[in-house]
N, C-alpha and C. Protein backbone atom coordinates (compact mmCIF):
# COMPACT_ATOMS: atom_id res chain seq x y z
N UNK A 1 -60.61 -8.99 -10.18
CA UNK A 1 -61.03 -7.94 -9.30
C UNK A 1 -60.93 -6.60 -10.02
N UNK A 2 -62.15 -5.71 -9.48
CA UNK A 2 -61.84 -4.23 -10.73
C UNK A 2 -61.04 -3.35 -9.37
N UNK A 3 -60.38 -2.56 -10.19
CA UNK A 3 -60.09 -1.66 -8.98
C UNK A 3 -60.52 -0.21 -8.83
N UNK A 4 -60.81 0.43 -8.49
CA UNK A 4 -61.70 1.55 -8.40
C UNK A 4 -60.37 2.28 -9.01
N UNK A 5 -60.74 3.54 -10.04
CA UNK A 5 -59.56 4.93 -10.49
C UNK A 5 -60.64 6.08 -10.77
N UNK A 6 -59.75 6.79 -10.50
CA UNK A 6 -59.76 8.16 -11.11
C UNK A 6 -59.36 8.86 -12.22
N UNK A 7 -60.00 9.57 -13.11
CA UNK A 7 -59.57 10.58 -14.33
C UNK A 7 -58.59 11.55 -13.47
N UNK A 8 -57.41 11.26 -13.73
CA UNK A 8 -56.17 12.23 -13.09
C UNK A 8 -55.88 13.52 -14.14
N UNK A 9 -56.09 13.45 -15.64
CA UNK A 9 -55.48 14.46 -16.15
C UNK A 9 -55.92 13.88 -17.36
N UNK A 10 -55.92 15.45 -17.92
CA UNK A 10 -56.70 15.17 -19.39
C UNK A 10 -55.18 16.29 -20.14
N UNK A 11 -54.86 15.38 -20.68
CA UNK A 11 -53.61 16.21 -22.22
C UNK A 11 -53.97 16.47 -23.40
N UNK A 12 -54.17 17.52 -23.73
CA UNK A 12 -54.24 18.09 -25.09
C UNK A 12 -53.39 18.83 -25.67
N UNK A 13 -53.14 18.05 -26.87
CA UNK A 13 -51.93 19.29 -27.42
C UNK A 13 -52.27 19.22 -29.06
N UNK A 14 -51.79 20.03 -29.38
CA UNK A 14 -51.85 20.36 -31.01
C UNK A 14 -50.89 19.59 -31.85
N UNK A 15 -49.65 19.38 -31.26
CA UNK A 15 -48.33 19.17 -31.77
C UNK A 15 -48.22 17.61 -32.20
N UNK A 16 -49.19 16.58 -31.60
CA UNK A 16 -49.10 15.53 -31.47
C UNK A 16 -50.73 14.84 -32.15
N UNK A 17 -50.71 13.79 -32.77
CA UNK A 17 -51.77 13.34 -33.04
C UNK A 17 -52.76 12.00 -32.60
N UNK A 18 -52.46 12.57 -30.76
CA UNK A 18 -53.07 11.17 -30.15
C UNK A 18 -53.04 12.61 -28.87
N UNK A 19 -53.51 12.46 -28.02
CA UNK A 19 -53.97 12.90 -26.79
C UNK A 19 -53.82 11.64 -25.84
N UNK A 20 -54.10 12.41 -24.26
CA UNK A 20 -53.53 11.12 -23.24
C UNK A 20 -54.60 11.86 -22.33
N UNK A 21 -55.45 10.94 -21.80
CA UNK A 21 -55.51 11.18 -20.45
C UNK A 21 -54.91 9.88 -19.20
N UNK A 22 -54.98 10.74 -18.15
CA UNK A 22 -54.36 9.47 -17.41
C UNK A 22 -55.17 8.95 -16.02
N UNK A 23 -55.35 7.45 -16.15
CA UNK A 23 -56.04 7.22 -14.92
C UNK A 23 -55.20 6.67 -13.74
N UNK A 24 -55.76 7.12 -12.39
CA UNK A 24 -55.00 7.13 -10.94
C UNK A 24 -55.80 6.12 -10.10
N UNK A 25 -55.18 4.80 -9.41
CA UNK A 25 -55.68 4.37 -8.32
C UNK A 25 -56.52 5.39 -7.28
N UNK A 26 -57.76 5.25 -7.63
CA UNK A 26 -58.52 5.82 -6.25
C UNK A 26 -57.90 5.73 -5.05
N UNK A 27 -57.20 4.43 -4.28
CA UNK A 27 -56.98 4.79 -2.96
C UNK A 27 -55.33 3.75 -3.26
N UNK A 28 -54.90 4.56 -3.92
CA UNK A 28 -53.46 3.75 -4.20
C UNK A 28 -52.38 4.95 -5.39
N UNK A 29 -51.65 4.66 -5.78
CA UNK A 29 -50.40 5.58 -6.02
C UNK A 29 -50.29 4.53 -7.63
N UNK A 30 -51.09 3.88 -8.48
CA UNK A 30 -50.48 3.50 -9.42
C UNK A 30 -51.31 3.96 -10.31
N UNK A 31 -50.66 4.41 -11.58
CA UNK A 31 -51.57 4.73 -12.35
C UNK A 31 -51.06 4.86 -14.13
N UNK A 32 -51.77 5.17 -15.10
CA UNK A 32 -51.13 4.70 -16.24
C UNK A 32 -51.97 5.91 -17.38
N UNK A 33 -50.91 6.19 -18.63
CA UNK A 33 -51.73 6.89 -19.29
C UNK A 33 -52.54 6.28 -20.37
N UNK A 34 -53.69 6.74 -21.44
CA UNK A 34 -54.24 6.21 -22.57
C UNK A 34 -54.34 6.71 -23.53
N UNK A 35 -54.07 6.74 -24.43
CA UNK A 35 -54.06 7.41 -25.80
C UNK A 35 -55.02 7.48 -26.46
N UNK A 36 -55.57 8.69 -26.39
CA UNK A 36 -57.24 8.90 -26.84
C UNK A 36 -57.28 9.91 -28.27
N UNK A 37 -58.17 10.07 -29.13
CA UNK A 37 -58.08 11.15 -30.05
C UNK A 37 -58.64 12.43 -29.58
N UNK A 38 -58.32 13.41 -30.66
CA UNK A 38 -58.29 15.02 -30.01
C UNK A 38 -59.78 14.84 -29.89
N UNK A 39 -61.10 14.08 -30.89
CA UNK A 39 -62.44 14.35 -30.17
C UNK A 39 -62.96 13.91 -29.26
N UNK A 40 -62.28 12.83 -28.43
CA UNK A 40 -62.42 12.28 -27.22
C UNK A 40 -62.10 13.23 -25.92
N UNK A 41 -60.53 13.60 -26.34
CA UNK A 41 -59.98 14.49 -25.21
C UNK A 41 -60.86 15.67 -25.04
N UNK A 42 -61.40 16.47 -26.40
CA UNK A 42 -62.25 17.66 -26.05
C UNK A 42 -63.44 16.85 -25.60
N UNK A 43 -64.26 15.80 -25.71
CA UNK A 43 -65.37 16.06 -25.05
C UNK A 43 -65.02 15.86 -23.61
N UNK A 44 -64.19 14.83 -23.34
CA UNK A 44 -63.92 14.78 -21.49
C UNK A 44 -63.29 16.13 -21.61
N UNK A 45 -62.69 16.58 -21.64
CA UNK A 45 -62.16 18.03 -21.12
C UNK A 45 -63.57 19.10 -21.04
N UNK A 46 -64.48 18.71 -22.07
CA UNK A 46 -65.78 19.51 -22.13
C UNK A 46 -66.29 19.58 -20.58
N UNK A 47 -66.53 18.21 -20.76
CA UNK A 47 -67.34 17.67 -19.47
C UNK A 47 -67.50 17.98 -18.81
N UNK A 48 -65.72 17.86 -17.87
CA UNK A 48 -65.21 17.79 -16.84
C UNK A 48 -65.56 19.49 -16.39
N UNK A 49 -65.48 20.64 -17.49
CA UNK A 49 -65.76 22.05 -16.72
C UNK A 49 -67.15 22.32 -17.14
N UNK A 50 -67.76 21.33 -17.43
CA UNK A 50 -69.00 21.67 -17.64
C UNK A 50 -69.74 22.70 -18.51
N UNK A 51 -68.92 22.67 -20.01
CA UNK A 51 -69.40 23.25 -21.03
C UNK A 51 -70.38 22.14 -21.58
N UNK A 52 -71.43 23.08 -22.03
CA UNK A 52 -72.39 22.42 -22.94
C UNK A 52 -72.58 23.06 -24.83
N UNK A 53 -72.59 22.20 -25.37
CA UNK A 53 -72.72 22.67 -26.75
C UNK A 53 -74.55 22.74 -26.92
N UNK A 54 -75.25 24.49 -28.19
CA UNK A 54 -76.23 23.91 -27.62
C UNK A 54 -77.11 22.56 -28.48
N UNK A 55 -76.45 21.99 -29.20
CA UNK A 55 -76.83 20.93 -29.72
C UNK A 55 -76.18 19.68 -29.06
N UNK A 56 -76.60 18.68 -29.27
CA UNK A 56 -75.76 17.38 -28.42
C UNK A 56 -74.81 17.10 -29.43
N UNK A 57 -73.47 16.36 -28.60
CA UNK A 57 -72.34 15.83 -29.14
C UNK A 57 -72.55 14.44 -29.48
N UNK A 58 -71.97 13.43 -30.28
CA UNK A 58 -72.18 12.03 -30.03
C UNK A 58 -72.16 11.48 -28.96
N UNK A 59 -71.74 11.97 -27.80
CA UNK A 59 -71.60 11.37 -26.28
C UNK A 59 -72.89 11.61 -25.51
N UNK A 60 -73.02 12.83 -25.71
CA UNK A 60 -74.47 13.59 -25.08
C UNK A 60 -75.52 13.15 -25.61
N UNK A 61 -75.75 12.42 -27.29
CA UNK A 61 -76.91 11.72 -27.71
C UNK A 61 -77.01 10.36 -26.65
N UNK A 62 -75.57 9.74 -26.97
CA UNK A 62 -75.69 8.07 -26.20
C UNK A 62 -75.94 8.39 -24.50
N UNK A 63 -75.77 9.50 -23.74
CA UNK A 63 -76.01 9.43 -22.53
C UNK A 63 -77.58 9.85 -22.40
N UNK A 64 -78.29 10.52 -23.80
CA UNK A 64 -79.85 10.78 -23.40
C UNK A 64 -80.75 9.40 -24.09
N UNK A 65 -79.81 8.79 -25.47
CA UNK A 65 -80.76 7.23 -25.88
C UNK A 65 -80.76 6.58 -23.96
N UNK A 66 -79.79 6.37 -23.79
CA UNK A 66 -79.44 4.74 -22.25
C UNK A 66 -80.93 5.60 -21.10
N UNK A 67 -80.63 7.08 -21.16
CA UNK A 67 -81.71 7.38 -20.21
C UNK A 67 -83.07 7.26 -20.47
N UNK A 68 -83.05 8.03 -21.85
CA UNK A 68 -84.38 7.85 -22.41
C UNK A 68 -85.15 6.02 -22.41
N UNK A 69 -84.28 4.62 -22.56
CA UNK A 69 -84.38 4.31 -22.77
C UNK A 69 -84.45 3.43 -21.35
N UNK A 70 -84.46 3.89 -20.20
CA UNK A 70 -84.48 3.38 -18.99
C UNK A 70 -83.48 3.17 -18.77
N UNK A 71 -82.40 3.28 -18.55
CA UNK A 71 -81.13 2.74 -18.54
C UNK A 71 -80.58 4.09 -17.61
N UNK A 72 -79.24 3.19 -16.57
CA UNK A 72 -78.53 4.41 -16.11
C UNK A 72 -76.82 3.87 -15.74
N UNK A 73 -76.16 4.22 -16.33
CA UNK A 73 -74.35 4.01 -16.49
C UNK A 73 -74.01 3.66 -15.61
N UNK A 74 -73.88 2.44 -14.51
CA UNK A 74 -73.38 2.55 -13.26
C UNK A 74 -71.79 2.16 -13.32
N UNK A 75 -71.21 1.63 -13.93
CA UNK A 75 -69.35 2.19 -13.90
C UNK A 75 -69.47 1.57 -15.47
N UNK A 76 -67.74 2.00 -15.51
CA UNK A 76 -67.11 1.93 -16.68
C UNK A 76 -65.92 0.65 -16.05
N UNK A 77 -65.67 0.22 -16.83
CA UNK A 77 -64.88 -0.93 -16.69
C UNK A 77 -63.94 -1.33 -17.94
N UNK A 78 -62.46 -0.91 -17.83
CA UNK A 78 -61.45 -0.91 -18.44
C UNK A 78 -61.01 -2.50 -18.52
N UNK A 79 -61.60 -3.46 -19.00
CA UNK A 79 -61.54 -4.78 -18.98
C UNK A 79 -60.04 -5.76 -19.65
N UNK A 80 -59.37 -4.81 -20.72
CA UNK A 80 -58.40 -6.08 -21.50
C UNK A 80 -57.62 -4.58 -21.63
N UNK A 81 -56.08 -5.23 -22.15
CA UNK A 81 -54.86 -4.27 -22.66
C UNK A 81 -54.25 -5.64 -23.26
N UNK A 82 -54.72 -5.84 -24.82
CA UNK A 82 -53.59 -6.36 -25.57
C UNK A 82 -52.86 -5.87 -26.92
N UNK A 83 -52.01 -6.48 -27.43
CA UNK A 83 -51.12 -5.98 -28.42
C UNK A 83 -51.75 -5.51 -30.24
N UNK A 84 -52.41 -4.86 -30.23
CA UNK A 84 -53.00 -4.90 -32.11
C UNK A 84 -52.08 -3.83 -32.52
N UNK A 85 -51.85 -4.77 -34.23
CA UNK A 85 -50.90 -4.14 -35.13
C UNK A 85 -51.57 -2.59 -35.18
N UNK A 86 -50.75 -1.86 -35.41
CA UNK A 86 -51.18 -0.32 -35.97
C UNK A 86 -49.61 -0.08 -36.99
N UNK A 87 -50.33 0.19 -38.20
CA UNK A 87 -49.20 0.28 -39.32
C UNK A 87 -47.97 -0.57 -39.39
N UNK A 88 -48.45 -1.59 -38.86
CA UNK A 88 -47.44 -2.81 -39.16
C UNK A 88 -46.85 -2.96 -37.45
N UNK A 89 -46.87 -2.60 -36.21
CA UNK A 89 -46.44 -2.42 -35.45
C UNK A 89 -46.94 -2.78 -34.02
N UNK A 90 -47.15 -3.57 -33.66
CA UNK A 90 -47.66 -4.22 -32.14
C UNK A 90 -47.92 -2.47 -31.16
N UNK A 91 -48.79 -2.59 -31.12
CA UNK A 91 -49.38 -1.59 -29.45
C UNK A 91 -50.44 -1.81 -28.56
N UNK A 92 -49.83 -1.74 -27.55
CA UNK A 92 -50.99 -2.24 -26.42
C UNK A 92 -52.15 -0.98 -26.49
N UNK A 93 -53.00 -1.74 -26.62
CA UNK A 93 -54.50 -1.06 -27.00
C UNK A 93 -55.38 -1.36 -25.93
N UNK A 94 -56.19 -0.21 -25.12
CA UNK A 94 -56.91 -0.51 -23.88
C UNK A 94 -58.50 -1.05 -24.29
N UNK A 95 -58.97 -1.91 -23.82
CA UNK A 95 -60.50 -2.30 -24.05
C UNK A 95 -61.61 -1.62 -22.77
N UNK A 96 -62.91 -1.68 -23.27
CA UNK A 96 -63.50 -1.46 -21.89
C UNK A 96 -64.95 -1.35 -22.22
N UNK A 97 -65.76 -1.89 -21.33
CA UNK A 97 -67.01 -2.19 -21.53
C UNK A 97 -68.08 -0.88 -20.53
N UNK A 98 -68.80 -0.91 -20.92
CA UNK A 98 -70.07 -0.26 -20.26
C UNK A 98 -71.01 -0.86 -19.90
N UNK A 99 -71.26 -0.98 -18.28
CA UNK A 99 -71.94 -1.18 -17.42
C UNK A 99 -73.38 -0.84 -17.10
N UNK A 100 -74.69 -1.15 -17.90
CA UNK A 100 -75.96 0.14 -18.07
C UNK A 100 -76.68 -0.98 -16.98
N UNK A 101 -77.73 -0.78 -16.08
CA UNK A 101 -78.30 -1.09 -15.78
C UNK A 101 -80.15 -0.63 -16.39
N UNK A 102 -80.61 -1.55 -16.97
CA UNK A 102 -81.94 -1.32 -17.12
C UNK A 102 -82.95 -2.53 -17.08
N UNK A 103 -84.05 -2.33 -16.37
CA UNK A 103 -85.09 -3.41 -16.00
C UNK A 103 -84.50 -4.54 -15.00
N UNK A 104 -84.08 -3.99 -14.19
CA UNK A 104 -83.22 -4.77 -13.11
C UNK A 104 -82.25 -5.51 -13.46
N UNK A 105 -81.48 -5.60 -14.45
CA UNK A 105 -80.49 -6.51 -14.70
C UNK A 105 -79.56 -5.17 -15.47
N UNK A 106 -78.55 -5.79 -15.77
CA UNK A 106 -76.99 -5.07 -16.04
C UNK A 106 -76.56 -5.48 -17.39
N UNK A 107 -76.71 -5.24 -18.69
CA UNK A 107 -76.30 -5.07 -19.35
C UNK A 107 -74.76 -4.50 -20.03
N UNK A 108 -73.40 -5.46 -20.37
CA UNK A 108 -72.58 -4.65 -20.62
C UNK A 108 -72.23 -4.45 -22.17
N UNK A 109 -71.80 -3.57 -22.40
CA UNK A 109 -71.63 -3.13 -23.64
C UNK A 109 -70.15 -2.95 -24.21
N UNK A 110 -69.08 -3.27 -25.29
CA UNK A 110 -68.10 -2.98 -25.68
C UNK A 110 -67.97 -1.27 -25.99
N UNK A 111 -66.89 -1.24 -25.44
CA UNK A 111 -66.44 0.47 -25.63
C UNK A 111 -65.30 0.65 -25.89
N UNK A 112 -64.44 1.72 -26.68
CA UNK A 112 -63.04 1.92 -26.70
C UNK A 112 -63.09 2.83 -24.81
N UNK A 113 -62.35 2.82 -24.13
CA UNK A 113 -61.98 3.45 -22.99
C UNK A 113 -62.21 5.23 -23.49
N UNK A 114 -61.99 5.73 -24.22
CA UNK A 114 -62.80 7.06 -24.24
C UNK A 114 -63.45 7.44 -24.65
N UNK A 115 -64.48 6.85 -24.77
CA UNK A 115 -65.83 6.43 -25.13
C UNK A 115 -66.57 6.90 -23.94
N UNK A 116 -66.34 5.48 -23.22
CA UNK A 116 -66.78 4.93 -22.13
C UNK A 116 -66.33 6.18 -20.85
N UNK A 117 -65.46 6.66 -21.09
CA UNK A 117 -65.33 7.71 -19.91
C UNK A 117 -65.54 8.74 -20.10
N UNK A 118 -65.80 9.75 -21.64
CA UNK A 118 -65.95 10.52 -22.01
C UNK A 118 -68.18 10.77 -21.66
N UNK A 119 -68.42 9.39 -21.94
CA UNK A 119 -69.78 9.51 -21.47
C UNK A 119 -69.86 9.41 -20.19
N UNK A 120 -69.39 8.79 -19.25
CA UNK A 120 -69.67 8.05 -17.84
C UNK A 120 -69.03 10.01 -17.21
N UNK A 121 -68.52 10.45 -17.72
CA UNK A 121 -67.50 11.71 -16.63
C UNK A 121 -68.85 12.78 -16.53
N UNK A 122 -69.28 13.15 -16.89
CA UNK A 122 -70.49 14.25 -16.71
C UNK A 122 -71.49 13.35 -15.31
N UNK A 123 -71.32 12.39 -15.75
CA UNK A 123 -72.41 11.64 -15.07
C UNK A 123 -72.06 11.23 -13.44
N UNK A 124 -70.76 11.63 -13.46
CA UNK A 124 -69.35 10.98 -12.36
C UNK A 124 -69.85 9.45 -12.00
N UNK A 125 -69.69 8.98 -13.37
CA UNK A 125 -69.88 7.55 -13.06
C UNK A 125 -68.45 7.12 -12.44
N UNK A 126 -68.62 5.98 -11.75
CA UNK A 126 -66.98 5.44 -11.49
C UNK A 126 -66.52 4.28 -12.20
N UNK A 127 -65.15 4.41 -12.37
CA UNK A 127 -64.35 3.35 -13.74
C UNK A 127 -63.68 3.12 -12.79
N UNK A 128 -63.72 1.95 -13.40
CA UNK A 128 -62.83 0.82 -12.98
C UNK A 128 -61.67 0.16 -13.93
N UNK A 129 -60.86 -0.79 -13.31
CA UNK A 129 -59.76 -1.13 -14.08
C UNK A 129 -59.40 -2.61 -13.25
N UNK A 130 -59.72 -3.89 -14.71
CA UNK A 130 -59.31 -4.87 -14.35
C UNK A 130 -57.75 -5.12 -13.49
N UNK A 131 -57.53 -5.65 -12.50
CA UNK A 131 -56.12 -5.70 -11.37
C UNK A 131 -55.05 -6.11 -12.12
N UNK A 132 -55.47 -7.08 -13.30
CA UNK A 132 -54.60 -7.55 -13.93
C UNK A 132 -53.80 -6.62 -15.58
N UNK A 133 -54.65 -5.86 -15.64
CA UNK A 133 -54.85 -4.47 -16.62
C UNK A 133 -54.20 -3.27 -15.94
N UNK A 134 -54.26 -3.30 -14.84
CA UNK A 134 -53.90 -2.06 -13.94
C UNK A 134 -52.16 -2.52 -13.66
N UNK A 135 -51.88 -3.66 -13.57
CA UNK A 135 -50.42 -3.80 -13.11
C UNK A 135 -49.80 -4.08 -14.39
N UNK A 136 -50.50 -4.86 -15.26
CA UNK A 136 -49.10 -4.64 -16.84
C UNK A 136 -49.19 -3.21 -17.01
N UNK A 137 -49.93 -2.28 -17.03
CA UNK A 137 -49.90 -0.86 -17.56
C UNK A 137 -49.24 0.50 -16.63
N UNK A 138 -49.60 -0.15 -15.18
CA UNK A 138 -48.65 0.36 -14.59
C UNK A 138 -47.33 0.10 -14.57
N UNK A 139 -46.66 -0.82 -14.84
CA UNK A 139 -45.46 -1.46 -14.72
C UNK A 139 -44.76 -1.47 -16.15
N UNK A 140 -45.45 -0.43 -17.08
CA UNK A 140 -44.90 -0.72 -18.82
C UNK A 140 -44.11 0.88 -18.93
């Protein structure tokens, strides 16, 4: 089952070399953060106040190819959280696919999670989060 969330908060800091935003149960109280890079966090932070660069970003190309190309984002879907080494070291790493609908059928696509929300947030697409993804990450 997916469960419907919300983009609760976008963290940026200088001091640190991973950024977080954090997603919130839409109609529930659980929620978990993700560790995104600083060009992820600036483009959702872009987004979200609605700055435009006047050239396109890599996000802003892939949201005009899916349109141009008939296609339109209908959710984001935070699908797996398992363990990959990073410098010798087990970390739970979030997965998540993209949802395009074009020529009547649904196409999904592999995405890192701020990817996938960094494009889908201008668009206020809605993300989702596998039930079983949502309670190890809430509960870690």
């Amino acid at each position: 089952m997916d469960v419907p969330m919300v983009l609760s908060r976008v963290l940026i800091t200088e001091t640190m070399d991973h950024q977080i935003i954090v997603l919130k149960e839409r109609d529930g109280q659980r929620c978990f953060p993700i560790r995104i890079g600083i060009s992820e966090a600036i483009a959702i932070d872009r987004r979200l106040k609605g700055n435009a660069y006047v050239r396109p970003m890599t996000h802003d190309l892939l949201a005009t190819v899916i349109q141009e190309l008939g296609g339109t984002l209908e959710k984001v879907v935070i699908n797996d959280l398992r363990d990959v080494m990073v410098d010798g070291v087990p970390r739970g790493t979030f997965f998540a696919q993209l949802h395009i609908r074009q020529d009547g059928k649904v196409v999904q696509i592999d995405s890192r999670p701020s990817d996938a929300i960094a494009l889908g947030v201008a668009y206020d697409t809605p993300i989702f989060v596998r039930d079983w993804v949502l309670e190890t990450a809430a509960n870690q």
